[in-house]
N, C-alpha and C. Protein backbone atom coordinates (compact mmCIF):
# COMPACT_ATOMS: atom_id res chain seq x y z
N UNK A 1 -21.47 26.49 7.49
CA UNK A 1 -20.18 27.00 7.09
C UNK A 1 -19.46 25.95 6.26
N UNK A 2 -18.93 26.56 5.15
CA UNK A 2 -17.98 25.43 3.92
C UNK A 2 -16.39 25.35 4.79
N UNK A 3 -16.37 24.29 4.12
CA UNK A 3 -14.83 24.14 4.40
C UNK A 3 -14.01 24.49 3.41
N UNK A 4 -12.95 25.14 3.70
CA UNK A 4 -12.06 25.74 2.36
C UNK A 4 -11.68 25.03 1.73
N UNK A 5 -10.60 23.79 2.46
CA UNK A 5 -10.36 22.68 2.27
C UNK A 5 -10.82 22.00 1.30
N UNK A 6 -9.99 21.53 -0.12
CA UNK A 6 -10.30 20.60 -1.09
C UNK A 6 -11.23 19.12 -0.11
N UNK A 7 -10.85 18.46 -0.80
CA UNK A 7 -11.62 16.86 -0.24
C UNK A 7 -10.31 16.17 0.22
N UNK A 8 -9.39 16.52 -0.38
CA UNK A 8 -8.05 15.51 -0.08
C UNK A 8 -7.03 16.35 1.29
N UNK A 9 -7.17 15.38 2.23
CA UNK A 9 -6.07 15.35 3.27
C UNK A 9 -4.92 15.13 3.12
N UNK A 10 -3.82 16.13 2.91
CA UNK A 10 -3.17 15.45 3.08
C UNK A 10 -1.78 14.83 4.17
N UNK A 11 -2.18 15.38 5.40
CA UNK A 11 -1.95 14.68 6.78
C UNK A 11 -2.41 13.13 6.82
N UNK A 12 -3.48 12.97 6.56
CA UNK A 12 -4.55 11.87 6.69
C UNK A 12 -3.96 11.00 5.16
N UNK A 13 -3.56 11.46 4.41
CA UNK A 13 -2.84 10.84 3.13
C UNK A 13 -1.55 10.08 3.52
N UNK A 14 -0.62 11.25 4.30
CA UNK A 14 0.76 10.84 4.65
C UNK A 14 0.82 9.96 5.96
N UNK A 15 -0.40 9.95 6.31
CA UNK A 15 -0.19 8.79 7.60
C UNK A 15 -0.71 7.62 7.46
N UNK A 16 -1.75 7.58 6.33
CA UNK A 16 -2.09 6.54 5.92
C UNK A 16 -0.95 5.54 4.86
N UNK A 17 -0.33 6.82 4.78
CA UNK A 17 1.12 5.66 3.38
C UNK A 17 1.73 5.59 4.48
N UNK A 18 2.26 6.34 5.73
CA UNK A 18 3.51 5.18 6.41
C UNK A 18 2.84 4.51 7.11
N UNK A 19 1.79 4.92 7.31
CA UNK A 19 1.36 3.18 8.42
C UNK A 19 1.31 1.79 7.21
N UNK A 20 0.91 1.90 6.35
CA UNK A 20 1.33 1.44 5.51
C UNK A 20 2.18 0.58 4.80
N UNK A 21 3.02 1.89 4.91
CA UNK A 21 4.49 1.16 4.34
C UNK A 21 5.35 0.63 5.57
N UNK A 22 4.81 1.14 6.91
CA UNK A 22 5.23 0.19 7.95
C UNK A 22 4.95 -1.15 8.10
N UNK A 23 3.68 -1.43 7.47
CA UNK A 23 3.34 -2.87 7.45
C UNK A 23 4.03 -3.74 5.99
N UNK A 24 4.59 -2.99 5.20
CA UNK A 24 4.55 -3.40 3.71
C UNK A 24 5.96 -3.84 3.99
N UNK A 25 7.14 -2.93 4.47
CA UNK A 25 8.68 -3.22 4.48
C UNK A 25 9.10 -4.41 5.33
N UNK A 26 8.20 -4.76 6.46
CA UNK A 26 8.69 -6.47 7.08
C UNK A 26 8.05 -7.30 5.87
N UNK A 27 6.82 -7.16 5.09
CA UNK A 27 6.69 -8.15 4.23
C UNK A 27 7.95 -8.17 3.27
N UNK A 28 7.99 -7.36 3.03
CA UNK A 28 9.36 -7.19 1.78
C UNK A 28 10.39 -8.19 1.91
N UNK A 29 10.35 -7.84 3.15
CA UNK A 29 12.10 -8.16 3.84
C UNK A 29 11.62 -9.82 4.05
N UNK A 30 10.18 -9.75 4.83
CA UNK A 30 10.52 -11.20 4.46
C UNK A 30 9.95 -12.62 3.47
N UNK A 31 10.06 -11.62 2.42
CA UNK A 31 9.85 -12.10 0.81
C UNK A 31 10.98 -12.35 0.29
N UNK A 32 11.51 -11.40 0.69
CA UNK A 32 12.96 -11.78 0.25
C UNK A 32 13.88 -12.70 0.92
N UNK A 33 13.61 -12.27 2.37
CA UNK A 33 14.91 -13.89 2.97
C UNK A 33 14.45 -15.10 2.22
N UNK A 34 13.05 -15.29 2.43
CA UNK A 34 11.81 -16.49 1.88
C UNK A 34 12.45 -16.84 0.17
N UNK A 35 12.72 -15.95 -0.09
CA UNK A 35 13.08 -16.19 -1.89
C UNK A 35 14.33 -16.69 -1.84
N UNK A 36 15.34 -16.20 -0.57
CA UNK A 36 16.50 -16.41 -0.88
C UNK A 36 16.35 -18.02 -0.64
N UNK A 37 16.05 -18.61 0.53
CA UNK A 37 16.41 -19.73 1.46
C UNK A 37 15.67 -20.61 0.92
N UNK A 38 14.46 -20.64 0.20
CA UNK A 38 13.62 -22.02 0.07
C UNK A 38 14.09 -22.08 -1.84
N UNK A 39 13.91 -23.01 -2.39
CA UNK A 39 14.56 -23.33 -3.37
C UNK A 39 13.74 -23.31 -4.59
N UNK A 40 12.21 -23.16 -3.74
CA UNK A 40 11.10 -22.92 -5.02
C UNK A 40 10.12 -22.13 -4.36
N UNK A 41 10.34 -21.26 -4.19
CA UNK A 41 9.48 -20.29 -3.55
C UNK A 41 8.10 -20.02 -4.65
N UNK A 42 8.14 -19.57 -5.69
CA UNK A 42 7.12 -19.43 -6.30
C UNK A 42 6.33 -20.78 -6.39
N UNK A 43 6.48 -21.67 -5.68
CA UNK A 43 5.60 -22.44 -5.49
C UNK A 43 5.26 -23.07 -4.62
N UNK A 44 5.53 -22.15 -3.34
CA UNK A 44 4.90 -22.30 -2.01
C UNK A 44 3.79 -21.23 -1.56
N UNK A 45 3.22 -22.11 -0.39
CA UNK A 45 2.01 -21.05 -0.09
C UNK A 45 2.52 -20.01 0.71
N UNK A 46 3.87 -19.48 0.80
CA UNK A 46 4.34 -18.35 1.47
C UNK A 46 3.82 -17.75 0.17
N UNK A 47 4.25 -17.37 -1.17
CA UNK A 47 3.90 -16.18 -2.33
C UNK A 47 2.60 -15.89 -1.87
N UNK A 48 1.69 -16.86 -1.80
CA UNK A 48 0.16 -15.98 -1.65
C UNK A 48 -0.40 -15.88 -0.33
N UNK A 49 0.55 -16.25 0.77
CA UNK A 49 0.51 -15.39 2.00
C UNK A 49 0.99 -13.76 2.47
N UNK A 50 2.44 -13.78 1.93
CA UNK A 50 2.95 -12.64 1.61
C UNK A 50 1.63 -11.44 0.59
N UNK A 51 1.37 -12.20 -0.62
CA UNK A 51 0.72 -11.64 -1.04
C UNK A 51 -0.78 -11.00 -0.40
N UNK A 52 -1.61 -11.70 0.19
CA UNK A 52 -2.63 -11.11 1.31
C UNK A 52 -2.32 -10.31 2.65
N UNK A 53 -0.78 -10.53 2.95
CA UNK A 53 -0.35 -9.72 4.03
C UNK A 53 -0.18 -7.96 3.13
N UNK A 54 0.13 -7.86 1.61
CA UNK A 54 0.20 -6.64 1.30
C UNK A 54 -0.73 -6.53 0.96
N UNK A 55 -2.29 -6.91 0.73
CA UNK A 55 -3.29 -6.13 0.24
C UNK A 55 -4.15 -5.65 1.75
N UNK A 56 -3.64 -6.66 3.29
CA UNK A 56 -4.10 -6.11 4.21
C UNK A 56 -3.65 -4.71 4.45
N UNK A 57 -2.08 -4.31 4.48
CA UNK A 57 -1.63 -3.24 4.62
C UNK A 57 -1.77 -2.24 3.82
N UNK A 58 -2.20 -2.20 2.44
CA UNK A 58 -3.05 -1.24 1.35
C UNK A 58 -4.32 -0.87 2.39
N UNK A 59 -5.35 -1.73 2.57
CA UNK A 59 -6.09 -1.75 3.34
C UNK A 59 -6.08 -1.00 5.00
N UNK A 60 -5.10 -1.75 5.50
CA UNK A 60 -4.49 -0.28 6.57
C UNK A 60 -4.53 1.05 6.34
N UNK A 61 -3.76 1.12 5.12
CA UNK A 61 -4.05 2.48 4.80
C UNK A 61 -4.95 3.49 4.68
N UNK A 62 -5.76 3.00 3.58
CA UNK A 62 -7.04 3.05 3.76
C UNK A 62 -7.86 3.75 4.61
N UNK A 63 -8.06 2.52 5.39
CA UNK A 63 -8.57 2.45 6.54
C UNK A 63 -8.43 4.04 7.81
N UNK A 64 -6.96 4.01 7.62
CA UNK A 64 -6.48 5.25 8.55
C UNK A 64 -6.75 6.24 7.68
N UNK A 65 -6.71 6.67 6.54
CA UNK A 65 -6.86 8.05 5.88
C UNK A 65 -8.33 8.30 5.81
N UNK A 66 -9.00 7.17 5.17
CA UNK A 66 -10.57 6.72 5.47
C UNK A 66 -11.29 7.76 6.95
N UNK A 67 -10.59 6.77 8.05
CA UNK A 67 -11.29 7.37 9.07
C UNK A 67 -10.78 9.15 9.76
N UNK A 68 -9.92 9.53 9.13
CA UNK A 68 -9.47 11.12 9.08
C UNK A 68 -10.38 11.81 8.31
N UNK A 69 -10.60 11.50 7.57
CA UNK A 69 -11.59 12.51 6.18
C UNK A 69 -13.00 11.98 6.18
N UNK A 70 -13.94 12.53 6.80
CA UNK A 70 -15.03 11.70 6.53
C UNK A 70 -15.69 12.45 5.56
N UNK A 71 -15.62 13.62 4.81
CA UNK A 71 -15.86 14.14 3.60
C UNK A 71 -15.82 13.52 2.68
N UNK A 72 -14.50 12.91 2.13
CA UNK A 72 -13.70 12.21 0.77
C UNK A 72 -13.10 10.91 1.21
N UNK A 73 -13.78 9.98 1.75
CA UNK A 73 -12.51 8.77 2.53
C UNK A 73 -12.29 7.98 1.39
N UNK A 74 -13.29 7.88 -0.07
CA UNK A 74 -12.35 7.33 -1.03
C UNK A 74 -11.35 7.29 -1.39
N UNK A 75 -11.42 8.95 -2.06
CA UNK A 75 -10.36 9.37 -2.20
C UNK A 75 -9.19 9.14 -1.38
N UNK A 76 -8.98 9.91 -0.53
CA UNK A 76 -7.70 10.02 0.52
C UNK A 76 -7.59 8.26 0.91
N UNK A 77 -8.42 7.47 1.13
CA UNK A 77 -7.97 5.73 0.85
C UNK A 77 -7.11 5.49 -0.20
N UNK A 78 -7.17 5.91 -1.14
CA UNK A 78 -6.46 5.50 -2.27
C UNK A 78 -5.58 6.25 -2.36
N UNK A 79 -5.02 7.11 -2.16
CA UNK A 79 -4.15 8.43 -2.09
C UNK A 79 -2.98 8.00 -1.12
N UNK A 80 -4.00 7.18 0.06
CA UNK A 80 -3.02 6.89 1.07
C UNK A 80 -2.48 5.17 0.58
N UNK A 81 -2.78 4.73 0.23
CA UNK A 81 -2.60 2.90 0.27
C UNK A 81 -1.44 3.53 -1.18
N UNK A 82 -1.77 4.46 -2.18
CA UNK A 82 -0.79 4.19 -3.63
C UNK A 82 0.47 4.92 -3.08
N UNK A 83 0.27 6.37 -1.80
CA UNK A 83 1.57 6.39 -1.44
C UNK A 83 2.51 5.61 -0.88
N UNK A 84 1.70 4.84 0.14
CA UNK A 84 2.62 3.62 0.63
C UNK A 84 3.20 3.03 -0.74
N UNK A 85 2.92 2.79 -1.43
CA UNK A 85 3.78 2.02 -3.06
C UNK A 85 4.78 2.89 -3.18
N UNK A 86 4.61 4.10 -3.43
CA UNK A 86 5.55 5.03 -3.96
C UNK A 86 6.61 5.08 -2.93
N UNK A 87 6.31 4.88 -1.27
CA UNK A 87 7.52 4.79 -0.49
C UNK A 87 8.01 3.79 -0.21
N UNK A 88 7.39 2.82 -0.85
CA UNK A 88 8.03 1.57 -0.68
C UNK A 88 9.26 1.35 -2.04
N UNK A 89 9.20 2.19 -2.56
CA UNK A 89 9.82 1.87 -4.09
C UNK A 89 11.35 2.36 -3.66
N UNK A 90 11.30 3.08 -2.70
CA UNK A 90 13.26 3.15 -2.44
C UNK A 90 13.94 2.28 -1.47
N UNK A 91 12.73 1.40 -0.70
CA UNK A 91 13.00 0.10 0.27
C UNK A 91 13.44 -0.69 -0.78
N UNK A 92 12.95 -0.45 -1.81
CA UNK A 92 12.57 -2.10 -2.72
C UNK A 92 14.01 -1.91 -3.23
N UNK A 93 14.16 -0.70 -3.76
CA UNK A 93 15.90 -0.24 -4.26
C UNK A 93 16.47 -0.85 -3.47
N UNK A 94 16.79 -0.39 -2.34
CA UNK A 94 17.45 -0.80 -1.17
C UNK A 94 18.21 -2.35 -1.43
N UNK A 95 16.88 -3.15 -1.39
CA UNK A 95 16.61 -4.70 -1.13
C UNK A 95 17.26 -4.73 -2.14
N UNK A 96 17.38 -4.36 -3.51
CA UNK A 96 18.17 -5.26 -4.94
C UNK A 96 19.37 -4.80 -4.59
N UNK A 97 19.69 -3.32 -4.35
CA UNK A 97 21.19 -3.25 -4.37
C UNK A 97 21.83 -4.31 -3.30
N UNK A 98 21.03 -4.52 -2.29
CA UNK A 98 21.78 -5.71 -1.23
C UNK A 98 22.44 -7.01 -1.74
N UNK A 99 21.13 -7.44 -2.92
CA UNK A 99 20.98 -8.58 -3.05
C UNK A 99 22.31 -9.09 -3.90
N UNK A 100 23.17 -10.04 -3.72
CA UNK A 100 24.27 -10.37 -4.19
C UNK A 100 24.51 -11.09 -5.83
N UNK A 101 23.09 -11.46 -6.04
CA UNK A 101 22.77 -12.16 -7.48
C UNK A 101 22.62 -10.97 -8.64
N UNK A 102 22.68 -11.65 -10.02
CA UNK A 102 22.65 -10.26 -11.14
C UNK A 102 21.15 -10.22 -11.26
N UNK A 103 20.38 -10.08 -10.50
CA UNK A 103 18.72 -9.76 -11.25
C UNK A 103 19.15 -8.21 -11.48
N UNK A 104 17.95 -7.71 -13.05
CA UNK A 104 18.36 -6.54 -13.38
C UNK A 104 17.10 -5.61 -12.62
N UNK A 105 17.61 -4.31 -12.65
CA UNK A 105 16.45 -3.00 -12.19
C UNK A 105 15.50 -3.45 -12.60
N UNK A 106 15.23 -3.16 -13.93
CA UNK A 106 14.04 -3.26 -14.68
C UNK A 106 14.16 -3.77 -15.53
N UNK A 107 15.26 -4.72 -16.06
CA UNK A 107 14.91 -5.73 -17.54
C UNK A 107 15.71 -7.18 -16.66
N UNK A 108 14.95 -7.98 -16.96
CA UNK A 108 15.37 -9.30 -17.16
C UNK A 108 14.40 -9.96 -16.94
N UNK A 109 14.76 -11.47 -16.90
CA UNK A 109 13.43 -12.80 -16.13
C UNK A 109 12.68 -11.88 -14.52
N UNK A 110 13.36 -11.66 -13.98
CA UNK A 110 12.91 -11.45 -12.52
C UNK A 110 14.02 -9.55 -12.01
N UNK A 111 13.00 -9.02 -12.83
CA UNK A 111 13.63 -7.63 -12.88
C UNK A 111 12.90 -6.92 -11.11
N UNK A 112 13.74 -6.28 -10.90
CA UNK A 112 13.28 -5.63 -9.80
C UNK A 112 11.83 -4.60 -9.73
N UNK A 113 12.14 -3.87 -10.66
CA UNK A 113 10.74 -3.09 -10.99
C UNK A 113 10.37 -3.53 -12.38
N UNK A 114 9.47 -4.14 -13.12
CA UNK A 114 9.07 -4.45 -13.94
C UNK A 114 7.61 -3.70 -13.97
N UNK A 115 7.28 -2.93 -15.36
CA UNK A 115 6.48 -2.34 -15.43
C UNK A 115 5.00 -3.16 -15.31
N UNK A 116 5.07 -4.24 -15.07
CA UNK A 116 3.89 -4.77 -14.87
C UNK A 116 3.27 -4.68 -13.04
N UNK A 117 4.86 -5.21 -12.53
CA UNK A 117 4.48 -5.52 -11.30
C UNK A 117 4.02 -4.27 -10.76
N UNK A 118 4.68 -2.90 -11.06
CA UNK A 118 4.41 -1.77 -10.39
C UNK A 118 2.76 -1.08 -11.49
N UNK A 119 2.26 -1.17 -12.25
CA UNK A 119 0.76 -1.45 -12.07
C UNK A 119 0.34 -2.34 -11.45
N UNK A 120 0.47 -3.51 -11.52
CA UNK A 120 -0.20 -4.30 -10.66
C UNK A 120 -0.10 -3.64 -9.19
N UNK A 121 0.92 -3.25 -9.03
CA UNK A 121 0.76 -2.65 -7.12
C UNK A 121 0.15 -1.51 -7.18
N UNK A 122 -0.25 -0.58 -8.34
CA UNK A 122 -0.39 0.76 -7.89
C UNK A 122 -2.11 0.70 -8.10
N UNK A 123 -2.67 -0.94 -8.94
CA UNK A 123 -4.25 -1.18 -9.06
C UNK A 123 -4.83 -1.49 -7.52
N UNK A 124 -4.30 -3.03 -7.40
CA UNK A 124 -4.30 -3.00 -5.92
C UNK A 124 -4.29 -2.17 -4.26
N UNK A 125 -3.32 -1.59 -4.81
CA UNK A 125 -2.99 -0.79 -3.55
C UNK A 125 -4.58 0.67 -3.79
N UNK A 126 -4.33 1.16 -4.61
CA UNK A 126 -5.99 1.64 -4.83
C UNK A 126 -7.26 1.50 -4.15
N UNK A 127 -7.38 -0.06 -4.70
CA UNK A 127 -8.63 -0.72 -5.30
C UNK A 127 -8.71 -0.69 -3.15
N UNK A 128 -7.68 -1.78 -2.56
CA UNK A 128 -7.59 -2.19 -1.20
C UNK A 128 -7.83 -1.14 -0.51
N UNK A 129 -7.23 0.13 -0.80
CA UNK A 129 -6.84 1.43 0.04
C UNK A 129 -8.38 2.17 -0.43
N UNK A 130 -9.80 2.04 -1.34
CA UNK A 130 -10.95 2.27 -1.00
C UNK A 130 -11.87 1.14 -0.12
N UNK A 131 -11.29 -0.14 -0.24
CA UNK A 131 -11.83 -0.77 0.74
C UNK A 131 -11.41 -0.17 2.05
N UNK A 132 -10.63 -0.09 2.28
CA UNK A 132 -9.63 0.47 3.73
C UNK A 132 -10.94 1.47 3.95
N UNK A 133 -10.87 2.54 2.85
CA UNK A 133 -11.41 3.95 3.68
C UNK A 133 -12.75 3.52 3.65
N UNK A 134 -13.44 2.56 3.35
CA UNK A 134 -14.88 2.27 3.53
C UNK A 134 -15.08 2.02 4.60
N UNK A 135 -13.95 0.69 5.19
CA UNK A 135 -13.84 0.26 6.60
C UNK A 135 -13.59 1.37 7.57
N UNK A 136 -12.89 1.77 7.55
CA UNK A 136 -12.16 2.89 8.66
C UNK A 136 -13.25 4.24 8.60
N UNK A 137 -13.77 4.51 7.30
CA UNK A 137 -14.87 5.27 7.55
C UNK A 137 -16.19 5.55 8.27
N UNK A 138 -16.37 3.84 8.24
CA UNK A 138 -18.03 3.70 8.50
C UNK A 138 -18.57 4.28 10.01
N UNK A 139 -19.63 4.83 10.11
CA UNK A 139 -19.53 5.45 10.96
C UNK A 139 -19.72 6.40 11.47
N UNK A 140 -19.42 7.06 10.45
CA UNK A 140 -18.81 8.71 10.78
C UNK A 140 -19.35 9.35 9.66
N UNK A 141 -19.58 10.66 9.86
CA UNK A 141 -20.12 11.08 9.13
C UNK A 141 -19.32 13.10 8.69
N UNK A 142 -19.87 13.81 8.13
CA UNK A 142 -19.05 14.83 7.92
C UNK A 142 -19.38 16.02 9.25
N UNK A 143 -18.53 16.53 9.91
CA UNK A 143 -19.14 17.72 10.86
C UNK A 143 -19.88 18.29 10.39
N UNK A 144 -21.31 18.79 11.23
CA UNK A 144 -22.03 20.12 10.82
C UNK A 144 -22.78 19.56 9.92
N UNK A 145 -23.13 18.13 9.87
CA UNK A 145 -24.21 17.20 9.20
C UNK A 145 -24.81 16.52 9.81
N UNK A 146 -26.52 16.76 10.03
CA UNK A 146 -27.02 15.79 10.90
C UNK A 146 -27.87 14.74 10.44
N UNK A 147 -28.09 13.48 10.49
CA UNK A 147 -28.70 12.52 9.73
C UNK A 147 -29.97 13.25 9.36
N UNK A 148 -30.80 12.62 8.74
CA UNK A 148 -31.92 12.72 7.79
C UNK A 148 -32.69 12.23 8.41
């Protein structure tokens, strides 16, 4: 019997972006105290700690949408790790309107969304979120399939 069902979950999509973006918004938050308080942050080893703490949580993602779909866990990995980005993008609002200094939205030295940084998160978060569903997949296989 077929499944009607496309390949993409998307239960297994939306739980994979907030677990996700549950792990992504304490990094945020504390990227930002970290930026506020140390005086050269971009040149401490917090930036590329922070930074491996968000490709683990892409990876979370992943991982959880991964092991929901064992049909498509690429897919729905990546589906799930790029939504976490997309819900992280009104936290991130959040965080600038707080912030008391003039950095701009999207134009200046250190713009809030800069069209680079948000490819760079939406490659990553991808690339991590098919590692995720490889991990969280393995294993498992599709119902109503028996090995070879």
């Amino acid at each position: 019997m077929t499944d009607a069902r496309g390949p993409v979950d998307a239960r297994a999509v939306l739980g994979g972006a907030i677990a996700g973006l549950l792990l992504i918004v304490p990094v945020t938050i504390v990227r930002a105290a970290l930026d506020r308080s140390l005086d050269d942050f971009d040149d401490s080893p917090w930036k590329g700690i922070l930074f491996v703490a968000l490709l683990l949580a892409f990876l979370a993602a992943g991982a959880y949408a991964g092991r929901l779909t064992p049909r498509a866990p690429l897919s729905n990995g990546a589906l799930a790790a790029l939504g976490a980005v997309v819900l992280w993008l009104p936290v991130r609002f959040v965080i600038w309107l707080v912030r008391d200094d003039s950095r701009g939205l999207f134009r200046g030295g250190e713009a809030a969304f800069s069209p680079g940084q948000l490819l760079a998160a939406g490659v990553f978060a991808v690339a991590m979120g098919m590692v995720g569903a490889l991990v969280g997949g393995r294993g498992r296989r599709p119902r109503g399939r028996e090995p070879a």
